[in-house]
N, C-alpha and C. Protein backbone atom coordinates (compact mmCIF):
# COMPACT_ATOMS: atom_id res chain seq x y z
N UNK A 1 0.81 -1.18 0.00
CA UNK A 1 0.00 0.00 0.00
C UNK A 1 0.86 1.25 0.00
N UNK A 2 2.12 0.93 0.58
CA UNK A 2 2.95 2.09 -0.02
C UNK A 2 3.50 2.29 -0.98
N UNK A 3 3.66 3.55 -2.10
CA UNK A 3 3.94 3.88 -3.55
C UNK A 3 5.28 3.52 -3.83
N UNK A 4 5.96 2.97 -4.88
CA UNK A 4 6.99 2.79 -5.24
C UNK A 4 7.91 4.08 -5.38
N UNK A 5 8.83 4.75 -5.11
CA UNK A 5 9.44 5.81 -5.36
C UNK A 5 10.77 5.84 -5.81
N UNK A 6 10.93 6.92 -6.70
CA UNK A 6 12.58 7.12 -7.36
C UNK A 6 13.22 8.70 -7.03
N UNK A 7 14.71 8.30 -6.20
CA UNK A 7 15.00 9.63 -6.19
C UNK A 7 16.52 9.43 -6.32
N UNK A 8 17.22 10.46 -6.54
CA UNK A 8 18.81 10.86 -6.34
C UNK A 8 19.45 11.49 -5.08
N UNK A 9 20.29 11.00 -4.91
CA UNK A 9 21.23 11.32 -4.52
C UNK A 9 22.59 11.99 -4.43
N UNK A 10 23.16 12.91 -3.98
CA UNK A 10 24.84 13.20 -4.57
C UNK A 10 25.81 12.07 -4.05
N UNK A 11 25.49 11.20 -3.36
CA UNK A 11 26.26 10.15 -2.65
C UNK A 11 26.02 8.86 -3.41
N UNK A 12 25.16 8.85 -3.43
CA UNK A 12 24.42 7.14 -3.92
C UNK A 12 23.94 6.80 -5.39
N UNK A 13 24.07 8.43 -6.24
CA UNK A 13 22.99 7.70 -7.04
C UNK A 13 21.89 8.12 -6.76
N UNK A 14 21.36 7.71 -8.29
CA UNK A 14 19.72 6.84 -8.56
C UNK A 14 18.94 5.69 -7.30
N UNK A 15 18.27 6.16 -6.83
CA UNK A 15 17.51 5.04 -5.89
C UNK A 15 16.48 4.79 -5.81
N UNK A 16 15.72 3.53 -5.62
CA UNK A 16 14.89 3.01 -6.07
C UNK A 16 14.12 2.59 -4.58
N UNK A 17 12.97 2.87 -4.08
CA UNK A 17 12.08 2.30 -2.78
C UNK A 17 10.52 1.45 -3.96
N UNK A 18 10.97 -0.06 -3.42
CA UNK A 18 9.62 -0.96 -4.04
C UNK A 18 8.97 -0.44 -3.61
N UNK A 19 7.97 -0.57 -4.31
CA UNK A 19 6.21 -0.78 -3.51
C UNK A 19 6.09 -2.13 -2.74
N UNK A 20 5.60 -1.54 -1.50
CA UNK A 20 5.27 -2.11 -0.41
C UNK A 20 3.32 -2.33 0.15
N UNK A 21 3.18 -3.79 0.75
CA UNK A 21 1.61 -3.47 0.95
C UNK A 21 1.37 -4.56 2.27
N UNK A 22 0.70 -4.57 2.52
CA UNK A 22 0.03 -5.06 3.77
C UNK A 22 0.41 -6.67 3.83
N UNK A 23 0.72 -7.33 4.62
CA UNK A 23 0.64 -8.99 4.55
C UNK A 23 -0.83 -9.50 5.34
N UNK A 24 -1.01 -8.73 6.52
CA UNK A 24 -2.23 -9.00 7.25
C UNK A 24 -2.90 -7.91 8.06
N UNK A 25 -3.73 -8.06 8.55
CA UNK A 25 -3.68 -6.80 10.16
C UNK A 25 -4.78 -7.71 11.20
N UNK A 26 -4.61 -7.20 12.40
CA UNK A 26 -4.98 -8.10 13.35
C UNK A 26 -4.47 -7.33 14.39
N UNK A 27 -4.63 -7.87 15.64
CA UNK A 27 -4.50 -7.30 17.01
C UNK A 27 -4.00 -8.05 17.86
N UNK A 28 -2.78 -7.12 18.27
CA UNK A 28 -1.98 -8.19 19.29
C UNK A 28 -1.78 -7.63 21.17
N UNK A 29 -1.18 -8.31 21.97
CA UNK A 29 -0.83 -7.71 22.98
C UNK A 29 0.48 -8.65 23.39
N UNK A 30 1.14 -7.35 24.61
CA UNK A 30 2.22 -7.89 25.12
C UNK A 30 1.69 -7.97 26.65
N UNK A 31 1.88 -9.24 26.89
CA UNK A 31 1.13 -9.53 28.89
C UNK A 31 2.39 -10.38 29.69
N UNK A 32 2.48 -10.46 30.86
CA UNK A 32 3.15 -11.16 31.69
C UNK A 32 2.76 -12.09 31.88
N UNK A 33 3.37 -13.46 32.02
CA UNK A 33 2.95 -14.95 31.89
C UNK A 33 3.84 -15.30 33.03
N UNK A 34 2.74 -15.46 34.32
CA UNK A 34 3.52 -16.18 35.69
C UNK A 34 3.28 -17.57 35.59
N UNK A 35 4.52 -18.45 35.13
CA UNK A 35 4.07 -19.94 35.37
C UNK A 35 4.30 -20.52 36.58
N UNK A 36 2.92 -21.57 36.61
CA UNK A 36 2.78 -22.23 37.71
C UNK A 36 4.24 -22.98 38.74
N UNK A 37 5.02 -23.33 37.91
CA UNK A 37 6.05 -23.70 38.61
C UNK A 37 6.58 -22.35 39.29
N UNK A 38 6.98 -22.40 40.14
CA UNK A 38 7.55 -21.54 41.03
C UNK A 38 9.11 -21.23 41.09
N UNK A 39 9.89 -22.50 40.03
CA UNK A 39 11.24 -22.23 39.69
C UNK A 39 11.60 -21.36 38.92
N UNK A 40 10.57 -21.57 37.76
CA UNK A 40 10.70 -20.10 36.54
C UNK A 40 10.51 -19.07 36.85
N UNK A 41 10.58 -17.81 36.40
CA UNK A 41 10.36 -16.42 36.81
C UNK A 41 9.78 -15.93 35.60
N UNK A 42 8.82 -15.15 36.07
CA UNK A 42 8.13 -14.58 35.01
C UNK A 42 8.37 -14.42 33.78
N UNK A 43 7.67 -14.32 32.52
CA UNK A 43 8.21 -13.75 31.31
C UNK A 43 7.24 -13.05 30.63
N UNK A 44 7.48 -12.66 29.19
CA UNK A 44 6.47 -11.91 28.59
C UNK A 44 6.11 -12.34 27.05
N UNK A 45 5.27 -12.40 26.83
CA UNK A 45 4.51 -12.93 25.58
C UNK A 45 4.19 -11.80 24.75
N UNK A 46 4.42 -11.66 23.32
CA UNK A 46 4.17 -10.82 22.26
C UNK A 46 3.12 -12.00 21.49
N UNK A 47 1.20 -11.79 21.76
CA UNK A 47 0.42 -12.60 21.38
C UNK A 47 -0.43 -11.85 20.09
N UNK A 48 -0.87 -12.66 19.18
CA UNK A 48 -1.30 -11.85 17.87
C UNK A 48 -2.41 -12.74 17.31
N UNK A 49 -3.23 -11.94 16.68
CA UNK A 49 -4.47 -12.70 15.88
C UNK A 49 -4.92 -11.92 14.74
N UNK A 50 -4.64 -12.92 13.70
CA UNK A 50 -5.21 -11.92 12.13
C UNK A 50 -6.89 -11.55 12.45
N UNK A 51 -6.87 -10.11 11.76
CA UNK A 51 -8.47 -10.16 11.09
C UNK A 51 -8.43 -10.65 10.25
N UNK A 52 -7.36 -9.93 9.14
CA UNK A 52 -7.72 -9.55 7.39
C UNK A 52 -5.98 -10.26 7.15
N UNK A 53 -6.20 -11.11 6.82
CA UNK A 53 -7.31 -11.10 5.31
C UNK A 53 -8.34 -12.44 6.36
N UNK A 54 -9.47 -12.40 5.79
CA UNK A 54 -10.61 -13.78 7.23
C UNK A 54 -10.42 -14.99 6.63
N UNK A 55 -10.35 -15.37 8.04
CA UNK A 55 -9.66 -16.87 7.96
C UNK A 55 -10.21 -17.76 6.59
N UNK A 56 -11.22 -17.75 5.67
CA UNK A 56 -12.47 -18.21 5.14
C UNK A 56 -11.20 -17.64 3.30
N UNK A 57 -10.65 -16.58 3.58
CA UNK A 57 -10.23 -16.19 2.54
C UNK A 57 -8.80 -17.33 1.96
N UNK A 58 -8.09 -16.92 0.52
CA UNK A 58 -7.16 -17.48 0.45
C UNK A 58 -5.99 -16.57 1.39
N UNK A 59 -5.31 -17.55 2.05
CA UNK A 59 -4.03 -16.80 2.83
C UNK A 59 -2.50 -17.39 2.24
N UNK A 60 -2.57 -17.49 0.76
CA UNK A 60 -1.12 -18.12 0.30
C UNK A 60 0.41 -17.30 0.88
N UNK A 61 -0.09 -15.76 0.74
CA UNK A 61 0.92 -15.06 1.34
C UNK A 61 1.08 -15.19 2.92
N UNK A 62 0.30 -15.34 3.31
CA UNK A 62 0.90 -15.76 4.80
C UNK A 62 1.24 -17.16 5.00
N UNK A 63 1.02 -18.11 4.38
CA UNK A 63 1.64 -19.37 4.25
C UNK A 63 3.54 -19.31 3.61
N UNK A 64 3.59 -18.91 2.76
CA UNK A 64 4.93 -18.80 2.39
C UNK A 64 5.80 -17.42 3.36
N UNK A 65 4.83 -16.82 3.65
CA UNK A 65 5.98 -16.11 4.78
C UNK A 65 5.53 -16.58 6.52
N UNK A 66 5.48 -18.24 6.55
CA UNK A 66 4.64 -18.66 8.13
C UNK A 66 4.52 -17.99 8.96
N UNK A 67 3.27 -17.75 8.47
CA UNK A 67 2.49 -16.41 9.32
C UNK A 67 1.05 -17.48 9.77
N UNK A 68 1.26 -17.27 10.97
CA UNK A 68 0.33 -18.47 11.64
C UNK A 68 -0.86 -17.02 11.72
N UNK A 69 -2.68 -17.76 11.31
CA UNK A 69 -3.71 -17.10 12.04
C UNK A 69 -3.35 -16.54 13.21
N UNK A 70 -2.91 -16.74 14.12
CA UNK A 70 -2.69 -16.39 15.49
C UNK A 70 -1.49 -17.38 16.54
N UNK A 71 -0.56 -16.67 16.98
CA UNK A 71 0.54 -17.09 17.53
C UNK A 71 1.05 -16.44 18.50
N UNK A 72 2.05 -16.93 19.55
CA UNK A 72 2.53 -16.42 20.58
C UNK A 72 3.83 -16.47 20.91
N UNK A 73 5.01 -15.01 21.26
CA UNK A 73 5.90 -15.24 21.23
C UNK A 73 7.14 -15.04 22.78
N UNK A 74 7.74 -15.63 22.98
CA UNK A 74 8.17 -15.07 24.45
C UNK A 74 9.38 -14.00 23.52
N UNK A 75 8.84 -12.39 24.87
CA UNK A 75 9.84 -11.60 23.73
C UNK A 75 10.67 -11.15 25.23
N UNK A 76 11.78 -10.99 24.75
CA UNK A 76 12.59 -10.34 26.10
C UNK A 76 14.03 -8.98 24.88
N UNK A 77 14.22 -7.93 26.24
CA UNK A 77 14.50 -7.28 26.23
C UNK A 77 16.18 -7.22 26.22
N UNK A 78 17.06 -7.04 25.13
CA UNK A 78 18.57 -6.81 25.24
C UNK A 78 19.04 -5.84 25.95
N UNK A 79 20.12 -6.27 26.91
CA UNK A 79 20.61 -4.97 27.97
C UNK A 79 21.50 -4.48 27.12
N UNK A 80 21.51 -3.60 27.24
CA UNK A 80 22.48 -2.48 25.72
C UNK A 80 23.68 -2.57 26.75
N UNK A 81 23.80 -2.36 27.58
CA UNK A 81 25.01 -2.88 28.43
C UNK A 81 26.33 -4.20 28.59
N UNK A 82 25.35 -5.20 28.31
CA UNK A 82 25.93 -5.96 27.80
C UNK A 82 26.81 -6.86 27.01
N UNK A 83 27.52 -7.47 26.33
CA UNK A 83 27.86 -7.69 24.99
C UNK A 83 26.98 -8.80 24.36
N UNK A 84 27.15 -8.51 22.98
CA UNK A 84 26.30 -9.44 22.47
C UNK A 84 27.07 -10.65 22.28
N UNK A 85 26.20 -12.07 22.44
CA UNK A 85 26.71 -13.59 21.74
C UNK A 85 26.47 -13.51 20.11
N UNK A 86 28.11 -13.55 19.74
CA UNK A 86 28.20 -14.18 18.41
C UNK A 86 27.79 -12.99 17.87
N UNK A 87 28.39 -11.77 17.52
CA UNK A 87 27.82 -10.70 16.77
C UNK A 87 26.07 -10.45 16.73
N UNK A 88 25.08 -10.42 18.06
CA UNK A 88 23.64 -10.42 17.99
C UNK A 88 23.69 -9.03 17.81
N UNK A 89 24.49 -7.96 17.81
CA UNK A 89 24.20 -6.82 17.65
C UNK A 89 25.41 -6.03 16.66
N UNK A 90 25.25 -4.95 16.51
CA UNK A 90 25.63 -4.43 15.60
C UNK A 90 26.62 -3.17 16.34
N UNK A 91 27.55 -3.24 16.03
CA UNK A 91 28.45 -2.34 16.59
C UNK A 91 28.38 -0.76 15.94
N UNK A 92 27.71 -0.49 14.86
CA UNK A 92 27.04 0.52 14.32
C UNK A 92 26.08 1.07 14.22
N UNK A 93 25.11 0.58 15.03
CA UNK A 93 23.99 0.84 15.29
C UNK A 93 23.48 1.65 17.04
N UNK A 94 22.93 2.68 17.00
CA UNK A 94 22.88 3.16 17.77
C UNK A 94 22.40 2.59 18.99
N UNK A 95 22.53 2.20 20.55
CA UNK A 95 22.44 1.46 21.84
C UNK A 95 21.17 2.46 22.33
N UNK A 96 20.20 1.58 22.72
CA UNK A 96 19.36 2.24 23.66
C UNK A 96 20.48 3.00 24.31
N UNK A 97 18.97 3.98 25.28
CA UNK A 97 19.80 4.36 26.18
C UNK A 97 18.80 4.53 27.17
N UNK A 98 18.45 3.74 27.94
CA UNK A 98 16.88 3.06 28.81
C UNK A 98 17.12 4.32 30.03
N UNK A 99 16.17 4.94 30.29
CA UNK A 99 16.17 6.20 32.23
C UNK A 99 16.52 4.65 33.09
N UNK A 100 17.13 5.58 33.91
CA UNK A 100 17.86 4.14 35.17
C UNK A 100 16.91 3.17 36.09
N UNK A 101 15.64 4.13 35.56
CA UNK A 101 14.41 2.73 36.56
C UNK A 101 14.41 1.52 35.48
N UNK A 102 14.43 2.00 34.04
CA UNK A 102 14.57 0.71 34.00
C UNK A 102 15.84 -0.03 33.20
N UNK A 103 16.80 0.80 33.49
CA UNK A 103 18.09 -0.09 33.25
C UNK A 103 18.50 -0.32 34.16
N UNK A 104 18.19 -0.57 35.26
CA UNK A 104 17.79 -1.25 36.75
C UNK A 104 17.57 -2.59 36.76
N UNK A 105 16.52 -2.41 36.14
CA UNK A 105 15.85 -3.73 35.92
C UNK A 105 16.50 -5.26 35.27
N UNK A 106 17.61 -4.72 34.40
CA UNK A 106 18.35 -5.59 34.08
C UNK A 106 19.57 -6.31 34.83
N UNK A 107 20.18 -5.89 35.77
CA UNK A 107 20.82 -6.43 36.73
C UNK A 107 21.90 -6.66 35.75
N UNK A 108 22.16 -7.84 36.31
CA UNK A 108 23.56 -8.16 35.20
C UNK A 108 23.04 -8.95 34.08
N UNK A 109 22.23 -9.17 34.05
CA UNK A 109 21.57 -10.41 33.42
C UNK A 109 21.42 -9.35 31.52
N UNK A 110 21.62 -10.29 30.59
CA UNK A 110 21.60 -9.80 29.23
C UNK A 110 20.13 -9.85 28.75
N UNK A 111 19.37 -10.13 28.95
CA UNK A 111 17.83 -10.17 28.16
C UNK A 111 16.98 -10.36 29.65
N UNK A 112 15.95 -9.35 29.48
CA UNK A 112 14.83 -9.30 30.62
C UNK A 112 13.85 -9.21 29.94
N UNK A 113 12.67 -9.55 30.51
CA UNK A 113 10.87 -9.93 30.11
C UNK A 113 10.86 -7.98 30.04
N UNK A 114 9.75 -7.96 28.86
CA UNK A 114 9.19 -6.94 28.17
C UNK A 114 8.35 -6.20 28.87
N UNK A 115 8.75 -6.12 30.27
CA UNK A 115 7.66 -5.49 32.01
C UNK A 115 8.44 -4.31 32.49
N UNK A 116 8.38 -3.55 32.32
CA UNK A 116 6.84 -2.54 31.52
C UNK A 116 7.45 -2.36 29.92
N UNK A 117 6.11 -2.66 29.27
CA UNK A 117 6.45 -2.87 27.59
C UNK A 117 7.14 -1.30 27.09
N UNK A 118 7.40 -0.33 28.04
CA UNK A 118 8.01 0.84 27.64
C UNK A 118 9.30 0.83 27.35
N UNK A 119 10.09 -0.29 27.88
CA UNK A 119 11.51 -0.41 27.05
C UNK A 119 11.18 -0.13 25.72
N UNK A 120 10.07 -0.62 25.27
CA UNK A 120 9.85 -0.52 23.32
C UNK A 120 9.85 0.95 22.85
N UNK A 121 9.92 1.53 23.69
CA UNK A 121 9.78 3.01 23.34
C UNK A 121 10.90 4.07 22.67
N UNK A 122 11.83 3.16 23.35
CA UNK A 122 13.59 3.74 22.69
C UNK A 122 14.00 2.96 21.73
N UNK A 123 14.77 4.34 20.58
CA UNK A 123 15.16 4.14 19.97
C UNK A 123 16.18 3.16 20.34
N UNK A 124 16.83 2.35 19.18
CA UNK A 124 17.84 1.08 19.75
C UNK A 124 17.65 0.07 20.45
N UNK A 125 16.61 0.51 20.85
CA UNK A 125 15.89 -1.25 21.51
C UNK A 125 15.88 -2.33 20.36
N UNK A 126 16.46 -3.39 21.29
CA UNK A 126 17.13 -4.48 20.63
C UNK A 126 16.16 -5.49 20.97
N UNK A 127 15.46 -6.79 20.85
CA UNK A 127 14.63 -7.52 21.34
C UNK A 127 14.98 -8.69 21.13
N UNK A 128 14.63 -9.74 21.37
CA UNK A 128 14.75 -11.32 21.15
C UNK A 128 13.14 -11.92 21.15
N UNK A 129 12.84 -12.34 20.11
CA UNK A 129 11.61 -13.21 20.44
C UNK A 129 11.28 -14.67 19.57
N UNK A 130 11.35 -15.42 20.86
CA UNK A 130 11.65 -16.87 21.03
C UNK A 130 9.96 -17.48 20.46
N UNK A 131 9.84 -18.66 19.30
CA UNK A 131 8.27 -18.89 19.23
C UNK A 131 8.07 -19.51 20.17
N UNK A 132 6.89 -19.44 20.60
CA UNK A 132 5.97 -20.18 22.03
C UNK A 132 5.09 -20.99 21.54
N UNK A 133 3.95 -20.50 20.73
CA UNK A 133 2.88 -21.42 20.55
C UNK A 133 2.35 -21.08 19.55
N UNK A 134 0.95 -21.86 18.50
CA UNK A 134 0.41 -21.46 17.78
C UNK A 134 -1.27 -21.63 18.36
N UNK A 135 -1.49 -21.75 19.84
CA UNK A 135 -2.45 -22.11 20.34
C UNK A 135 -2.62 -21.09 21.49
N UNK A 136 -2.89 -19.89 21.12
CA UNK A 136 -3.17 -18.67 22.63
C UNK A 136 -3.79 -19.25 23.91
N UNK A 137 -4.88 -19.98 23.13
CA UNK A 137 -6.32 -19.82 24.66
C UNK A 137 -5.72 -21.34 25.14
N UNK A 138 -4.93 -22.39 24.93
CA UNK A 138 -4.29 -23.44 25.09
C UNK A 138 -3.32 -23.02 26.23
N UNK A 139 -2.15 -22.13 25.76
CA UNK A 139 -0.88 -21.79 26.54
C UNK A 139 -1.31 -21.17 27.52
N UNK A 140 -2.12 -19.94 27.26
CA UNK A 140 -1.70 -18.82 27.97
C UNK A 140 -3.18 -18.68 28.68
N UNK A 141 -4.48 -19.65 28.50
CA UNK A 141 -6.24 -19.35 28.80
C UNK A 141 -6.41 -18.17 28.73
N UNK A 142 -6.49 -17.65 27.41
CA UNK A 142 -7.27 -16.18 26.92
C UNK A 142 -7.51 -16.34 25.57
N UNK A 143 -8.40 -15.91 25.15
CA UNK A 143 -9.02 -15.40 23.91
C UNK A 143 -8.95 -14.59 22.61
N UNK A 144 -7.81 -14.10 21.79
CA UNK A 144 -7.85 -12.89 21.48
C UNK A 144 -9.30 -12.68 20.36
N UNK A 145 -10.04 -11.48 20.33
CA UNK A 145 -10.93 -11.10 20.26
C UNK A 145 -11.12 -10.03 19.37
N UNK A 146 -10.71 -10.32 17.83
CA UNK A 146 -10.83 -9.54 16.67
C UNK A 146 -12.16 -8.60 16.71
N UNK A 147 -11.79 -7.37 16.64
CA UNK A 147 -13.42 -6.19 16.37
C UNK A 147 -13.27 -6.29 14.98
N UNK A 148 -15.15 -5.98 14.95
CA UNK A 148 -15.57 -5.72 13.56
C UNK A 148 -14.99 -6.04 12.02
N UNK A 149 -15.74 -5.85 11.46
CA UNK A 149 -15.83 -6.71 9.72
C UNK A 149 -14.98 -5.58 9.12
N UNK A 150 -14.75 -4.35 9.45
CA UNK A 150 -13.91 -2.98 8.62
C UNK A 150 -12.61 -3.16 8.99
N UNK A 151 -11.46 -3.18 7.70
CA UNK A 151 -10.12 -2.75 8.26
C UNK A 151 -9.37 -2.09 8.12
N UNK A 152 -8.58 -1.68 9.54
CA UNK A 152 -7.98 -0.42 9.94
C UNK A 152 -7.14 0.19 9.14
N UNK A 153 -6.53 -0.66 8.09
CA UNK A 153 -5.27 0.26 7.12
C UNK A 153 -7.11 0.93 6.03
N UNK A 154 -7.69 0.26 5.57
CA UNK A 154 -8.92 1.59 5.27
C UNK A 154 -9.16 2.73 5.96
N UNK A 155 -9.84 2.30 6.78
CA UNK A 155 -9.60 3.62 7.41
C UNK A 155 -8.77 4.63 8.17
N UNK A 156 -7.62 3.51 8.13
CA UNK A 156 -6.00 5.08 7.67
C UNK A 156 -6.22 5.93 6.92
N UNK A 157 -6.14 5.19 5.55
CA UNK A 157 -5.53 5.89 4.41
C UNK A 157 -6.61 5.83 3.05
N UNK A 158 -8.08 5.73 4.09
CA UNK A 158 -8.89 5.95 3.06
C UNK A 158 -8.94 6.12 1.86
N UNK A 159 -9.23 6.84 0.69
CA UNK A 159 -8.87 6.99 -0.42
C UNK A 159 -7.37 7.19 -0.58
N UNK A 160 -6.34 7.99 -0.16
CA UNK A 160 -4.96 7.94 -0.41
C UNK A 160 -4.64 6.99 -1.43
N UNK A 161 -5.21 5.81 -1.05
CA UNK A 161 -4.12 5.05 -1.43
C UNK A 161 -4.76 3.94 -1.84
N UNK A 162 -4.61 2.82 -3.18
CA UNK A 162 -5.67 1.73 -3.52
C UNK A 162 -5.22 0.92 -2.49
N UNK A 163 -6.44 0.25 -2.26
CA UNK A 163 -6.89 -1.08 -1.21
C UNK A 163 -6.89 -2.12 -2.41
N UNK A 164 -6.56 -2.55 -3.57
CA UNK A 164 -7.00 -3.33 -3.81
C UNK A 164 -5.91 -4.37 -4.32
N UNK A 165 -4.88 -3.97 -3.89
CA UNK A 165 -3.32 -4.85 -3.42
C UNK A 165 -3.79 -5.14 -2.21
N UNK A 166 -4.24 -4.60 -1.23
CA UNK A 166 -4.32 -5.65 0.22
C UNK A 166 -5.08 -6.74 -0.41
N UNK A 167 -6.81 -6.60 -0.74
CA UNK A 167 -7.60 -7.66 -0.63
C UNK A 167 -7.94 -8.60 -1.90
N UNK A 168 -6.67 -8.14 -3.47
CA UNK A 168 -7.10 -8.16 -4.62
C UNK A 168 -5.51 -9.02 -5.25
N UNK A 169 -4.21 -7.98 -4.62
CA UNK A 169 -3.33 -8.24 -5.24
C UNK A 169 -2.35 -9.41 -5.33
N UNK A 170 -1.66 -9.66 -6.39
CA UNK A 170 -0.89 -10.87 -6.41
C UNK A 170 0.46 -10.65 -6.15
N UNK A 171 0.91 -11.42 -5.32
CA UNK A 171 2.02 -11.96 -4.48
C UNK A 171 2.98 -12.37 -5.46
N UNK A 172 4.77 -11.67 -5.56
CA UNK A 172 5.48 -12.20 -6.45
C UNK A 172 6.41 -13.09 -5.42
């Protein structure tokens, strides 16, 4: 759904941005998952459920890029403090830089649960997310709970922009 564009540069050249468009949309959340064993320590789940395209439709593009209807992921947080295993980060790339309540929170430890999901808020946040499940109300006993038959990239970008690559177009 976004336009293909061509521009120059004095550095680079001629450059070229594809056109880009929607794979799905759906509604997700990030929650704390206390398991029953009492040895583990909390963690945090990044949980998701398509609307669009409905389940009833063809979903070939989300099959070749395994994109499950709905899935669950344990996501935890990189201490920019840290070093990374095996080049996980990029030595050119700019390091969070988290307020001390919650670069606190990390102790010495290199990856912490996504509590409070405001680490996501800085730039340079680095993440890890491990797959969990393809069964929400199984793992975790909850529901996720798609609203209404209308979808939200429509009523973004209302006319702007054709809809008919989301619900029409073919996949190269």
């Amino acid at each position: 759904m976004a336009k293909a564009e061509e521009y120059d540069t004095s550095t680079r050249g001629h450059r070229h941005i594809s056109a880009a468009r929607a794979l799905g949309e759906g509604i997700y959340r990030i929650l704390r998952h206390n398991p029953r064993n009492k040895n583990n320590n909390h963690h945090t789940h990044l949980i998701y459920k398509l609307q669009f395209p409905a389940a009833d439709e063809k979903n070939e593009p989300q099959k070749s890029f395994n994109i499950e209807r709905e899935g669950s992921f344990v996501i935890q947080i990189k201490n920019p403090e840290q070093g990374g295993a095996g080049g996980s980060s990029s030595q050119h790339k700019r390091r969070a830089q988290f307020p001390a309540h919650l670069q606190g929170q990390f102790g010495h430890k290199r990856y912490y649960p996504a509590d409070p999901p405001e680490f996501l808020n800085f730039e340079g946040c680095e993440f890890l997310l491990i797959s969990a499940s393809d069964d929400i109300e199984q793992e975790l006993g909850l529901e996720l709970i798609t609203e209404g038959e209308e979808c939200d990239l429509v009523k973004t970008f209302g006319d702007a922009v054709s809809t008919k690559p989301l619900f029409e177009g073919t996949w190269v």
